[in-house]
C-alpha atoms as a PDB file:
ATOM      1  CA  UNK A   1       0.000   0.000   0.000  1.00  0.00           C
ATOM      2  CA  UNK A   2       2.889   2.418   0.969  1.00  0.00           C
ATOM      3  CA  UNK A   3       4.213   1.684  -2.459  1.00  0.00           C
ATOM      4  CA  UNK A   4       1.013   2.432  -4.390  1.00  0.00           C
ATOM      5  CA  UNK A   5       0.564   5.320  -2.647  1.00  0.00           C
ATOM      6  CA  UNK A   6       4.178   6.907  -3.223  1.00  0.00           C
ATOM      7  CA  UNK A   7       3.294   6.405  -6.957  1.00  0.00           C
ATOM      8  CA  UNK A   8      -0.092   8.491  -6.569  1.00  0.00           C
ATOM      9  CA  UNK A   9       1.857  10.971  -5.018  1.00  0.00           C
ATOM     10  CA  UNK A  10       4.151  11.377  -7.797  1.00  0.00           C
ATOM     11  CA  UNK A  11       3.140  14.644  -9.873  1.00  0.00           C
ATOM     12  CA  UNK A  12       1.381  13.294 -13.205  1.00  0.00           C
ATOM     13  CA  UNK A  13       3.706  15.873 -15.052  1.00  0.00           C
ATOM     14  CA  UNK A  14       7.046  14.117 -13.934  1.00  0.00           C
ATOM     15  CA  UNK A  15       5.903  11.064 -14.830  1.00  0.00           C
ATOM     16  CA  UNK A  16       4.451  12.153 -18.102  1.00  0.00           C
ATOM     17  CA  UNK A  17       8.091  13.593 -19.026  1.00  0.00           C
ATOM     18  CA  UNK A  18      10.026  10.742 -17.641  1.00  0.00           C
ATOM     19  CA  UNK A  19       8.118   8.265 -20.247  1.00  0.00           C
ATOM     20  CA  UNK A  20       8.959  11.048 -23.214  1.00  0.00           C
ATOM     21  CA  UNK A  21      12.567  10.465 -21.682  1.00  0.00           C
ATOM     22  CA  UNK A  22      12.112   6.897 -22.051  1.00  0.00           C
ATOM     23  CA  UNK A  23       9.962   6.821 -25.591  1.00  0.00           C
ATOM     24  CA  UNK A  24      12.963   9.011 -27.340  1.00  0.00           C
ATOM     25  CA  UNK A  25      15.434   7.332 -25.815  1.00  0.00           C
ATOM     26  CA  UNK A  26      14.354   4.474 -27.107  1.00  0.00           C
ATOM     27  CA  UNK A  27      14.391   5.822 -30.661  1.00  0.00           C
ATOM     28  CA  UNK A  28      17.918   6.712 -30.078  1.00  0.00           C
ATOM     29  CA  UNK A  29      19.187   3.506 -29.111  1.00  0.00           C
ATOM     30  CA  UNK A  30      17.811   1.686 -31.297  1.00  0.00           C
ATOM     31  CA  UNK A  31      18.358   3.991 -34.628  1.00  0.00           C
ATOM     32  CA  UNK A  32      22.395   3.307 -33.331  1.00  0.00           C
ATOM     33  CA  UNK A  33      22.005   0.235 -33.136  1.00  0.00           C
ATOM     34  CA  UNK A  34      19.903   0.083 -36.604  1.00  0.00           C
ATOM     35  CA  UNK A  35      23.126   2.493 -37.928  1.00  0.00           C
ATOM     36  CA  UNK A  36      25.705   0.044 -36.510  1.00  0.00           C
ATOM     37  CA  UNK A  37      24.238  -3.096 -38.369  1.00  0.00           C
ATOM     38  CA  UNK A  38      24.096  -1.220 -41.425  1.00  0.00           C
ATOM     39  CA  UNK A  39      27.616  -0.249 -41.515  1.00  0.00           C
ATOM     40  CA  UNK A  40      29.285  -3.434 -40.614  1.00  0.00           C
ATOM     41  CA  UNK A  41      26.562  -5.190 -42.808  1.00  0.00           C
ATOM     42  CA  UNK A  42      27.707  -2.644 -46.070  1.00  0.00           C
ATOM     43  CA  UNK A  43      23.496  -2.225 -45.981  1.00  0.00           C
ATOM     44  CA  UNK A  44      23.355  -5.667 -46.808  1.00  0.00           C
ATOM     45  CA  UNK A  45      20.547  -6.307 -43.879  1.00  0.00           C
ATOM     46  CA  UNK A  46      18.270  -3.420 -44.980  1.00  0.00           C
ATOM     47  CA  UNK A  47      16.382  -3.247 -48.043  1.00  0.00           C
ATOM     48  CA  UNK A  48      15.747   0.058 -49.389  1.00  0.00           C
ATOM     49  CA  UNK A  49      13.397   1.875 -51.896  1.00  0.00           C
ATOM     50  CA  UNK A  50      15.178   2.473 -55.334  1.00  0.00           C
ATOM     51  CA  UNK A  51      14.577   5.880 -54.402  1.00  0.00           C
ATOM     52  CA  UNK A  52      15.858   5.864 -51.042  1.00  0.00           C
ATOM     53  CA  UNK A  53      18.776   3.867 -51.751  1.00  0.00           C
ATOM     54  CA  UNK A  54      19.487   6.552 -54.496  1.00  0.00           C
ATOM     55  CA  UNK A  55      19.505   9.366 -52.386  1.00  0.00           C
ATOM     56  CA  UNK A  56      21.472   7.237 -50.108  1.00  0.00           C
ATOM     57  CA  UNK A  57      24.411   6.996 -52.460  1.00  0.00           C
ATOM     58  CA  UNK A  58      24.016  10.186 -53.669  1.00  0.00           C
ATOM     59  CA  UNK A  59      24.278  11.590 -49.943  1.00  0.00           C
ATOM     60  CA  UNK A  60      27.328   9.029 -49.211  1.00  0.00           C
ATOM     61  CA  UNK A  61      29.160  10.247 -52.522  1.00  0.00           C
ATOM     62  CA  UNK A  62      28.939  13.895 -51.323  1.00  0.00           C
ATOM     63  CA  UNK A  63      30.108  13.472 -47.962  1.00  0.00           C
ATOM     64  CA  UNK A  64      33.065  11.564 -49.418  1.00  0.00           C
ATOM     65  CA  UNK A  65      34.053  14.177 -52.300  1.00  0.00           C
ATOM     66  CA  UNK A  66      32.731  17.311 -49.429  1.00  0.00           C
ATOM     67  CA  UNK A  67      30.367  18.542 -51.545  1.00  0.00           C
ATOM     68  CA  UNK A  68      28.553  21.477 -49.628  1.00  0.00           C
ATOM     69  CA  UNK A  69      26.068  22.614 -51.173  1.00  0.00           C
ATOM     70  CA  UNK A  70      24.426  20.521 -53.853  1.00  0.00           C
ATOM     71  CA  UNK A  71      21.738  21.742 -56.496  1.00  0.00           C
ATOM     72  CA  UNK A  72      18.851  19.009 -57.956  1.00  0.00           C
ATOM     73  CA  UNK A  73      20.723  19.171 -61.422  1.00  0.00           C
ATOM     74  CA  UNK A  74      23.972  18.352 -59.181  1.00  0.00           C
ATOM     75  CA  UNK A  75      22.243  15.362 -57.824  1.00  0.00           C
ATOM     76  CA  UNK A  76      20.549  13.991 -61.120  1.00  0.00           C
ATOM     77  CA  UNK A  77      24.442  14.687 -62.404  1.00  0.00           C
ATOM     78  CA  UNK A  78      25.285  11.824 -59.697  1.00  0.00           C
ATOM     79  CA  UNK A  79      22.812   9.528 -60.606  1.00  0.00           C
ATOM     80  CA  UNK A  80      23.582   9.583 -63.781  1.00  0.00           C
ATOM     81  CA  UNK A  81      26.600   8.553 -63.447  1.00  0.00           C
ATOM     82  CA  UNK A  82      25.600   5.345 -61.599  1.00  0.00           C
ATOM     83  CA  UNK A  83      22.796   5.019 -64.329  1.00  0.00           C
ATOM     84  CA  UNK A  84      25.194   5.077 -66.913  1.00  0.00           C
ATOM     85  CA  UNK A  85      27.866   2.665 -65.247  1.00  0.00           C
ATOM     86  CA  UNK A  86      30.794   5.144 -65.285  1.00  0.00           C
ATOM     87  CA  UNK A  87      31.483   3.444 -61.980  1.00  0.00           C
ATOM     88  CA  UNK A  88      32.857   1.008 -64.331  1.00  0.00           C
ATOM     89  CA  UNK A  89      35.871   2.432 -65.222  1.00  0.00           C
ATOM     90  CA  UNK A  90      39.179   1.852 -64.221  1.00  0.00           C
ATOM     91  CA  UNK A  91      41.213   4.752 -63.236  1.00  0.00           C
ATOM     92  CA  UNK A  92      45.274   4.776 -63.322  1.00  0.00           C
ATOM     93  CA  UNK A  93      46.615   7.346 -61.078  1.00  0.00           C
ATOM     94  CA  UNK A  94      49.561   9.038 -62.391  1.00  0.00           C
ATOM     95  CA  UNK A  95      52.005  11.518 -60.871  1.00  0.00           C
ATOM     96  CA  UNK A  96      52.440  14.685 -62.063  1.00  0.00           C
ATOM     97  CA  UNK A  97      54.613  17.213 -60.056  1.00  0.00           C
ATOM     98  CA  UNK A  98      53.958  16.584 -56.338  1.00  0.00           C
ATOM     99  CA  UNK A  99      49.721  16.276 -57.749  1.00  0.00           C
ATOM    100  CA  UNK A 100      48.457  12.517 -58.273  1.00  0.00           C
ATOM    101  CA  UNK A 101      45.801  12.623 -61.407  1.00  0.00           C
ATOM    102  CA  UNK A 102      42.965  10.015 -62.577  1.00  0.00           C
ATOM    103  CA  UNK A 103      43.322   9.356 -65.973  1.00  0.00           C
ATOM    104  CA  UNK A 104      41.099   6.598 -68.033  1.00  0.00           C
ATOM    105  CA  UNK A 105      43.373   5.730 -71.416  1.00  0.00           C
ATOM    106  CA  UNK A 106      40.727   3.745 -73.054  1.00  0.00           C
ATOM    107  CA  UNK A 107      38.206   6.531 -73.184  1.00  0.00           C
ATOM    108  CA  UNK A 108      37.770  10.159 -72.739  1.00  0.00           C
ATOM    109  CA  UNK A 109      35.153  11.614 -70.145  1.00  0.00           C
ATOM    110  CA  UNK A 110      32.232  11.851 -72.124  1.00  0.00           C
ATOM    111  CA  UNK A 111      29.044  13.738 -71.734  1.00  0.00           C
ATOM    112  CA  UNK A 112      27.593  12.718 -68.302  1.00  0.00           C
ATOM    113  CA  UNK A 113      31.375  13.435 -66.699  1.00  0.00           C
ATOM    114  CA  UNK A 114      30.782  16.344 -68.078  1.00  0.00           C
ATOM    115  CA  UNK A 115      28.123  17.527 -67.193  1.00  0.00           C
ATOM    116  CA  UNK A 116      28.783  16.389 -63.258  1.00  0.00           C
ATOM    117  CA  UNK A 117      32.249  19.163 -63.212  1.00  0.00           C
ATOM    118  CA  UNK A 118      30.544  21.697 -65.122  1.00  0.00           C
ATOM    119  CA  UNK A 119      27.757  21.639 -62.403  1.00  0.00           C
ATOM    120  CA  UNK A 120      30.287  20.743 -59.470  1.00  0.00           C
ATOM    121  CA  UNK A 121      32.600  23.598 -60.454  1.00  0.00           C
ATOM    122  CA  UNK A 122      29.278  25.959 -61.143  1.00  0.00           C
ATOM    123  CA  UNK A 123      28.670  25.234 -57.822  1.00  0.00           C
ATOM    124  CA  UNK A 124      31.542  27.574 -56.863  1.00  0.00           C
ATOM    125  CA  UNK A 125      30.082  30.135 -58.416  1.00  0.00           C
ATOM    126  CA  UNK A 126      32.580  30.041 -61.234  1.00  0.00           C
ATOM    127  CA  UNK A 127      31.373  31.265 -64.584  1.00  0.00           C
ATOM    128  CA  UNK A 128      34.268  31.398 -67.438  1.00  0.00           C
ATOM    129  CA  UNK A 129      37.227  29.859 -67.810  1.00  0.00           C
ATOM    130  CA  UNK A 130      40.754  30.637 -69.298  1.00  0.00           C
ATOM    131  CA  UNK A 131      43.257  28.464 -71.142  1.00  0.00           C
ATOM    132  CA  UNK A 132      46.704  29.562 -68.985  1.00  0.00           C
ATOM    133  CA  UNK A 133      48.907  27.267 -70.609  1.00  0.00           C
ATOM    134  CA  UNK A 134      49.208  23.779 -73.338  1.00  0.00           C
ATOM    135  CA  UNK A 135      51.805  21.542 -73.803  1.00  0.00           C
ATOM    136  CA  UNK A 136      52.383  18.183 -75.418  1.00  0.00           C
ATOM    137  CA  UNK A 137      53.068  16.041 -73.040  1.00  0.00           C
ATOM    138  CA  UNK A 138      53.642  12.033 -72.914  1.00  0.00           C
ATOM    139  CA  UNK A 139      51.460  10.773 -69.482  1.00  0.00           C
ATOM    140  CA  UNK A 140      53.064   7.087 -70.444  1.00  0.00           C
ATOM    141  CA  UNK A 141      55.300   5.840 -73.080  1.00  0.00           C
ATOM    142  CA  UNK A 142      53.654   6.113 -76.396  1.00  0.00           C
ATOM    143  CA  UNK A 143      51.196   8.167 -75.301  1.00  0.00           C
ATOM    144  CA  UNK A 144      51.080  11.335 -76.654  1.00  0.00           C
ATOM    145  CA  UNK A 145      48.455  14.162 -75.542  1.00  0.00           C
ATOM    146  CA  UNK A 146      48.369  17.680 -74.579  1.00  0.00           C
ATOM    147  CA  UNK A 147      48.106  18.973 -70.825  1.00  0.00           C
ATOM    148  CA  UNK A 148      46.112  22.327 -70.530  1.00  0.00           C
ATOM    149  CA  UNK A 149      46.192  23.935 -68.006  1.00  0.00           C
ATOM    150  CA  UNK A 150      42.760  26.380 -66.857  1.00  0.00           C
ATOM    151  CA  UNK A 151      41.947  29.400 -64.743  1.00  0.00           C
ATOM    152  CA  UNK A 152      38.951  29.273 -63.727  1.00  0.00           C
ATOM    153  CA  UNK A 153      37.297  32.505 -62.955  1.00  0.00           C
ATOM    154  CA  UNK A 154      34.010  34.385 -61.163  1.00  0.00           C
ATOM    155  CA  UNK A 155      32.866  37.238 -63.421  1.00  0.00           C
ATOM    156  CA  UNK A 156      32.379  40.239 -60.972  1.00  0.00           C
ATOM    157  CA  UNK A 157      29.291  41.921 -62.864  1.00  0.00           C
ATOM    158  CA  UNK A 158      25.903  40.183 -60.998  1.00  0.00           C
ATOM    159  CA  UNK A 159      24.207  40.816 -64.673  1.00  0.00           C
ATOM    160  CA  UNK A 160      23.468  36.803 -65.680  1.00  0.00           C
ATOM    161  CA  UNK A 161      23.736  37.854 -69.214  1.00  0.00           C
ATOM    162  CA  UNK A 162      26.959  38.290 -68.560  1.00  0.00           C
ATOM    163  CA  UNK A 163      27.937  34.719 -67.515  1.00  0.00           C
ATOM    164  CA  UNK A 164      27.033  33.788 -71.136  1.00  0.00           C
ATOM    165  CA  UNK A 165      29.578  35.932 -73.223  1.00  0.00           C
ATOM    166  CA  UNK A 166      32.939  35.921 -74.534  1.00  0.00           C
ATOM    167  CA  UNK A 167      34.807  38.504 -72.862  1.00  0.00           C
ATOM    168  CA  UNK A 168      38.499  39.875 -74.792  1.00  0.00           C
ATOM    169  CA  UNK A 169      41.287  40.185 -72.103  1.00  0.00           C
ATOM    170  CA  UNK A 170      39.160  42.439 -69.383  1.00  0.00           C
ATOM    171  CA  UNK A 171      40.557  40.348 -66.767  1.00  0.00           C
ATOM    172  CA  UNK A 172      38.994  43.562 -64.011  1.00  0.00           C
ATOM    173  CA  UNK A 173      35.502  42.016 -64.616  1.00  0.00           C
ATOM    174  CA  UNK A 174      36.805  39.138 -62.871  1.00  0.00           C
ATOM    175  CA  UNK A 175      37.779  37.195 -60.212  1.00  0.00           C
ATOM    176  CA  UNK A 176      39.992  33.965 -60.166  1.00  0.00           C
ATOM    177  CA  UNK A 177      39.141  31.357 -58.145  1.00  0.00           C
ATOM    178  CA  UNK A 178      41.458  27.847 -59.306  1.00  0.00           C
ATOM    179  CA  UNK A 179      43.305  26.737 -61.842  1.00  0.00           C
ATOM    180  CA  UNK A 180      42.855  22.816 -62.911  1.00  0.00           C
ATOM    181  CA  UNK A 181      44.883  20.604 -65.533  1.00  0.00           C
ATOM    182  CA  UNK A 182      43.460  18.104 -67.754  1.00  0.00           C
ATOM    183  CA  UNK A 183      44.606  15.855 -70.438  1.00  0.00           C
ATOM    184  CA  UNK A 184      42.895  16.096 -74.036  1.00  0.00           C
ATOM    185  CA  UNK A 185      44.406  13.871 -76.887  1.00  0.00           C
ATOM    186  CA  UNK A 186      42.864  16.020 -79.515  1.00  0.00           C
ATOM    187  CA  UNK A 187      43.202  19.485 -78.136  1.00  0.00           C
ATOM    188  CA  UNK A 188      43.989  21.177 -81.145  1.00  0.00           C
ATOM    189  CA  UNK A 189      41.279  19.871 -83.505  1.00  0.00           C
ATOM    190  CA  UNK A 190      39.013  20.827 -80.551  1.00  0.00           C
ATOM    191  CA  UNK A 191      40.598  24.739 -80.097  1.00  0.00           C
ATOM    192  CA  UNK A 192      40.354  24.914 -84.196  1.00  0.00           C
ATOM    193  CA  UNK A 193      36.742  24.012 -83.764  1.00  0.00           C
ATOM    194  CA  UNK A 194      35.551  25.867 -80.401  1.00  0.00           C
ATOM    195  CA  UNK A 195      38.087  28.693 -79.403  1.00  0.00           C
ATOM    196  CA  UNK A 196      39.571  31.861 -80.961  1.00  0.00           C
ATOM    197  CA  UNK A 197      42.128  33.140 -78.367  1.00  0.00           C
ATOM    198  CA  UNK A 198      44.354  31.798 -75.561  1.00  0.00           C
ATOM    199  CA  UNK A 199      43.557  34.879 -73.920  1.00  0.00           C
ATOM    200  CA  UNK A 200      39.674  34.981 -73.861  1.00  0.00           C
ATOM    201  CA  UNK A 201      37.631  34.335 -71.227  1.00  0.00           C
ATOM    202  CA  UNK A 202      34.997  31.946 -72.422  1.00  0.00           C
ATOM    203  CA  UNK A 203      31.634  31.277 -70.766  1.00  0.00           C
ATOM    204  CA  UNK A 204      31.869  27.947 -67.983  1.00  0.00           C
ATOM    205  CA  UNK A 205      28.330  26.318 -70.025  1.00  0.00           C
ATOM    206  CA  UNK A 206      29.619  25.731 -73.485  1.00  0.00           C
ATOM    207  CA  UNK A 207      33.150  25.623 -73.571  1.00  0.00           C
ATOM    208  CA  UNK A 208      34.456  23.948 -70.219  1.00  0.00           C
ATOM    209  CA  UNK A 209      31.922  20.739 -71.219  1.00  0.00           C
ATOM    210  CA  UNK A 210      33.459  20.683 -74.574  1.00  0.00           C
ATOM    211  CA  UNK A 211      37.241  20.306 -72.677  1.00  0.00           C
ATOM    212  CA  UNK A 212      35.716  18.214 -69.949  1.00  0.00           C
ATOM    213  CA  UNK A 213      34.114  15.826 -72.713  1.00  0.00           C
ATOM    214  CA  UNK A 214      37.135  15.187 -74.715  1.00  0.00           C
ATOM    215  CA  UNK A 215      39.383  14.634 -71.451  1.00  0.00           C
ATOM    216  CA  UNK A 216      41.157  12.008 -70.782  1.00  0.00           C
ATOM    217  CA  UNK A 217      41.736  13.058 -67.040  1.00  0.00           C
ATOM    218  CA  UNK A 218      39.788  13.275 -64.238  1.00  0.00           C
ATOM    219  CA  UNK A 219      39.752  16.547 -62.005  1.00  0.00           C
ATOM    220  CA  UNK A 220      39.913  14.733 -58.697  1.00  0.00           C
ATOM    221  CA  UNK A 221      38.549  10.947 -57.081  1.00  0.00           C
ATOM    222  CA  UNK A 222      35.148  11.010 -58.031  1.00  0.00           C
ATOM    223  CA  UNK A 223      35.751   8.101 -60.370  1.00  0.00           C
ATOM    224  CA  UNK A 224      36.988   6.016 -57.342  1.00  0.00           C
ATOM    225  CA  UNK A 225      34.593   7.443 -55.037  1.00  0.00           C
ATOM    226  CA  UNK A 226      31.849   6.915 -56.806  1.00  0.00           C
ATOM    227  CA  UNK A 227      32.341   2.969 -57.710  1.00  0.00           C
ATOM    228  CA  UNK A 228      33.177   2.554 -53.597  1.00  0.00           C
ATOM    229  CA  UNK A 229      29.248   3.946 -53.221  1.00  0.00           C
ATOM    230  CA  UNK A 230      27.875   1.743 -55.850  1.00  0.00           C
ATOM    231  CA  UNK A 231      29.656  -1.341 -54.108  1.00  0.00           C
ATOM    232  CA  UNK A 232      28.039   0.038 -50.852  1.00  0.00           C
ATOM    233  CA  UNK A 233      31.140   0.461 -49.414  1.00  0.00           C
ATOM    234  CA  UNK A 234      30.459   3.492 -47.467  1.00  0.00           C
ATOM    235  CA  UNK A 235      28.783   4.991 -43.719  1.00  0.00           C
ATOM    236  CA  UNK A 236      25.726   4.876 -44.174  1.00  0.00           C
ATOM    237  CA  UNK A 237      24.104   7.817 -42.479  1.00  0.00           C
ATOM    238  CA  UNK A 238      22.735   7.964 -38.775  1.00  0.00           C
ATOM    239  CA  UNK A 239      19.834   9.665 -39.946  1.00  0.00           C
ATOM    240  CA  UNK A 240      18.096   6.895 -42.178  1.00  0.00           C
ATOM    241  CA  UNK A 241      18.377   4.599 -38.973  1.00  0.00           C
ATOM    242  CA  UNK A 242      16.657   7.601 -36.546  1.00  0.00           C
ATOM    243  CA  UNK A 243      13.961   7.829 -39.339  1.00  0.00           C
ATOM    244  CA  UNK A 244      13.223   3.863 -38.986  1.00  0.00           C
ATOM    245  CA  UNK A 245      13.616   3.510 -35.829  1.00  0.00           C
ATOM    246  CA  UNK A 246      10.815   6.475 -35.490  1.00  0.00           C
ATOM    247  CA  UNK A 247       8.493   4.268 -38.137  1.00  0.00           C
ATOM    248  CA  UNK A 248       9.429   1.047 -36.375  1.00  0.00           C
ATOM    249  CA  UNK A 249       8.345   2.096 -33.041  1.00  0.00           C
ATOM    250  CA  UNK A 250       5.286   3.965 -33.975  1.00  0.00           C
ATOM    251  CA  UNK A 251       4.191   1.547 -35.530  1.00  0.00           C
ATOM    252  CA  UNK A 252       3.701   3.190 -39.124  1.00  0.00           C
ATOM    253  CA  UNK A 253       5.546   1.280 -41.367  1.00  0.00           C
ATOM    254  CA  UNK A 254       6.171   2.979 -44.560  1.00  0.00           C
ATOM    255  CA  UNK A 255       8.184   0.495 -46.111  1.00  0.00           C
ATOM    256  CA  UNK A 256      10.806   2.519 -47.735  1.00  0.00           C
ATOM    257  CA  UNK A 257      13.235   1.066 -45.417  1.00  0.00           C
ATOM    258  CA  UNK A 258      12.828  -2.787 -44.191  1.00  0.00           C
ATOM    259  CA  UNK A 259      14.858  -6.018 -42.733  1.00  0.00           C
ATOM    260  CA  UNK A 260      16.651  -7.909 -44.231  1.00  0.00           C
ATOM    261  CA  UNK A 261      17.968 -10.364 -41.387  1.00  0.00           C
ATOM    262  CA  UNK A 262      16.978 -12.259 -38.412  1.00  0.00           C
ATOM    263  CA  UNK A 263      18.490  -9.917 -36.123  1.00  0.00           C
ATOM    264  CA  UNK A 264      16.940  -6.698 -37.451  1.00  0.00           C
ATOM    265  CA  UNK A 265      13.396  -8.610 -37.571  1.00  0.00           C
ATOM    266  CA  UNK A 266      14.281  -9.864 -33.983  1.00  0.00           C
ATOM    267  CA  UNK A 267      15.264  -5.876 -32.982  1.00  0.00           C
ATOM    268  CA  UNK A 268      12.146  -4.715 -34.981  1.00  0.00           C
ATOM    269  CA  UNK A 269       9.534  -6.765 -33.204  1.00  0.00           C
ATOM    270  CA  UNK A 270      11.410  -6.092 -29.254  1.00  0.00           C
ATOM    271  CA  UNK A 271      11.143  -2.253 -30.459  1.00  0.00           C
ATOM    272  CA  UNK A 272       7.918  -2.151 -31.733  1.00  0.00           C
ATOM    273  CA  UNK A 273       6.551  -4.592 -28.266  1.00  0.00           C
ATOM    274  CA  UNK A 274       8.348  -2.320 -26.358  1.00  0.00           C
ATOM    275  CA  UNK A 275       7.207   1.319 -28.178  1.00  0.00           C
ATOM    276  CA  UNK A 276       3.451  -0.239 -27.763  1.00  0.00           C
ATOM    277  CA  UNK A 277       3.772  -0.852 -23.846  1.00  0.00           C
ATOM    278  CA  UNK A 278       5.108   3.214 -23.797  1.00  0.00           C
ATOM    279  CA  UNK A 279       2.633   4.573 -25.758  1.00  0.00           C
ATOM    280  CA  UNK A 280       0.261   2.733 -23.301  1.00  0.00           C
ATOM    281  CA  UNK A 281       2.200   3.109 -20.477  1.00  0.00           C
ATOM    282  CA  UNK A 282       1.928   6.920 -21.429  1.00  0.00           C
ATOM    283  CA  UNK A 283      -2.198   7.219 -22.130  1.00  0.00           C
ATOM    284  CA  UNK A 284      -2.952   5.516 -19.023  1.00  0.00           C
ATOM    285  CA  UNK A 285      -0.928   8.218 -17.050  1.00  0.00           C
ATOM    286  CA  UNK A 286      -2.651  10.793 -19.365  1.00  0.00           C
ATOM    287  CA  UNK A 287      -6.018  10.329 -17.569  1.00  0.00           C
ATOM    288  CA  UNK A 288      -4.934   9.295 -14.648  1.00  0.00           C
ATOM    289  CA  UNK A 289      -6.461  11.002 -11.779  1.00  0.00           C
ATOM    290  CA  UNK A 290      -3.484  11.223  -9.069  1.00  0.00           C
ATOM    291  CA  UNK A 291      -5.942  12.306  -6.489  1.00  0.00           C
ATOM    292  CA  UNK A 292      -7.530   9.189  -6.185  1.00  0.00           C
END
């Protein structure tokens, strides 16, 4: 009786807020331990929406590369390279100077590479670009290509007309930002056909994604990132696991996310028991009279 009565005398409030305590925490714990599984299981006991899973890589390949801010046409950019199976390619890493490059001997970037530097570099807010310097250079024994070497620049006038024009040596209206080398095999067929002057600055949209296409280089590890997310073999994000956890406990269920193992089914049904005795545990104390 003494002990029934201590419990009346708690204040409904306390006890209301200790259960919140005990529901979130429970969310918590088991999202970790959801996260944990994932990690050492490469995602291999989860099974994921296409679209999930998508955004899932996509997320994983930005934290990897530290991509900040990333636009939809940067994203779609991503996917399509795992669409197209550019993962498939096989890098060789060359030194040049005291800078390791990705180069790809059997074929040059193509149109979906691209497209993902013109938008990553865009990004930056870099809108024209200026050929600084071309050599001929042999990256391996009877291999003969031409390194160029390009500014790339911020024009300073806000007007967006602006970051569509040809500009003639008026390097005031601008602001440089980095300067990048790739390797073209054909560069001057391609200056013949696209470029009038060295000394131009030419508009990021039209001309950069010609160079890019016709590369033979990469501009950093996105190749070998990006076939390291396809093979899930990245973190998988804490956050995914906090969302299902929330689903799994509330009952809900959306089935974007679901197990793939004993052990997660075993962990789903103790956290979905358990989040059911809470949630019951809580509405009883809701209209509880602690008076009586």
């Amino acid at each position: 009786m003494n002990i029934l009565k201590s419990i009346r005398d708690v204040k409904k409030i306390n006890l209301l807020m200790l259960i919140t305590v005990l529901y979130l925490g429970t969310i918590l714990v088991f999202g970790i331990i959801y996260w944990k599984i994932a990690n050492l299981s490469s995602g291999e006991f989860f099974v994921f929406q296409e679209d999930i899973n998508t955004n899932i890589r996509i997320n994983a390949f930005k934290r990897s590369m530290e991509i900040g801010t990333c636009s939809k046409d940067l994203k779609n950019a991503i996917n399509n390279l795992i669409i197209a199976g550019e993962y498939k390619r096989q890098p060789v890493k060359i030194l040049d100077g005291k800078e390791l490059y990705n180069f790809d001997f059997n074929n040059s970037l193509g149109d979906a590479w691209a497209n993902y530097y013109y938008l990553l570099v865009q990004e930056k807010g870099i809108t024209h670009i200026k050929i600084k310097n071309v050599k001929e250079y042999d990256v391996v024994s009877k291999f003969k290509t031409y390194m160029v070497e390009i500014s790339l620049y911020r024009l300073n006038d806000k007007n967006e007309d602006g970051n569509y024009q040809v500009y003639k040596g008026d390097s005031n209206r601008f602001k440089k930002i980095d300067t990048v080398k790739i390797w073209i095999e054909n560069y001057p067929m391609i200056y013949d056909k696209f470029f009038n002057n060295e000394n131009y600055f030419y508009p990021l949209n039209f001309y950069f994604i010609n160079l890019m296409k016709n590369s033979i280089s990469f501009l950093d590890d996105s190749p070998i990132v990006l076939k390291k997310i396809v093979n899930d073999k990245f973190k998988h994000s804490l956050w995914n696991f906090l969302y299902f956890s929330t689903v799994t406990i509330t009952t809900l269920g959306y089935g974007d996310i679901l197990p793939n193992s004993t052990l997660v089914r075993v962990l789903v049904m103790v956290e979905t028991i358990f989040g059911v005795f809470i949630i019951g545990t809580f509405g009883s104390c809701l209209f509880w009279n602690s008076k009586k």
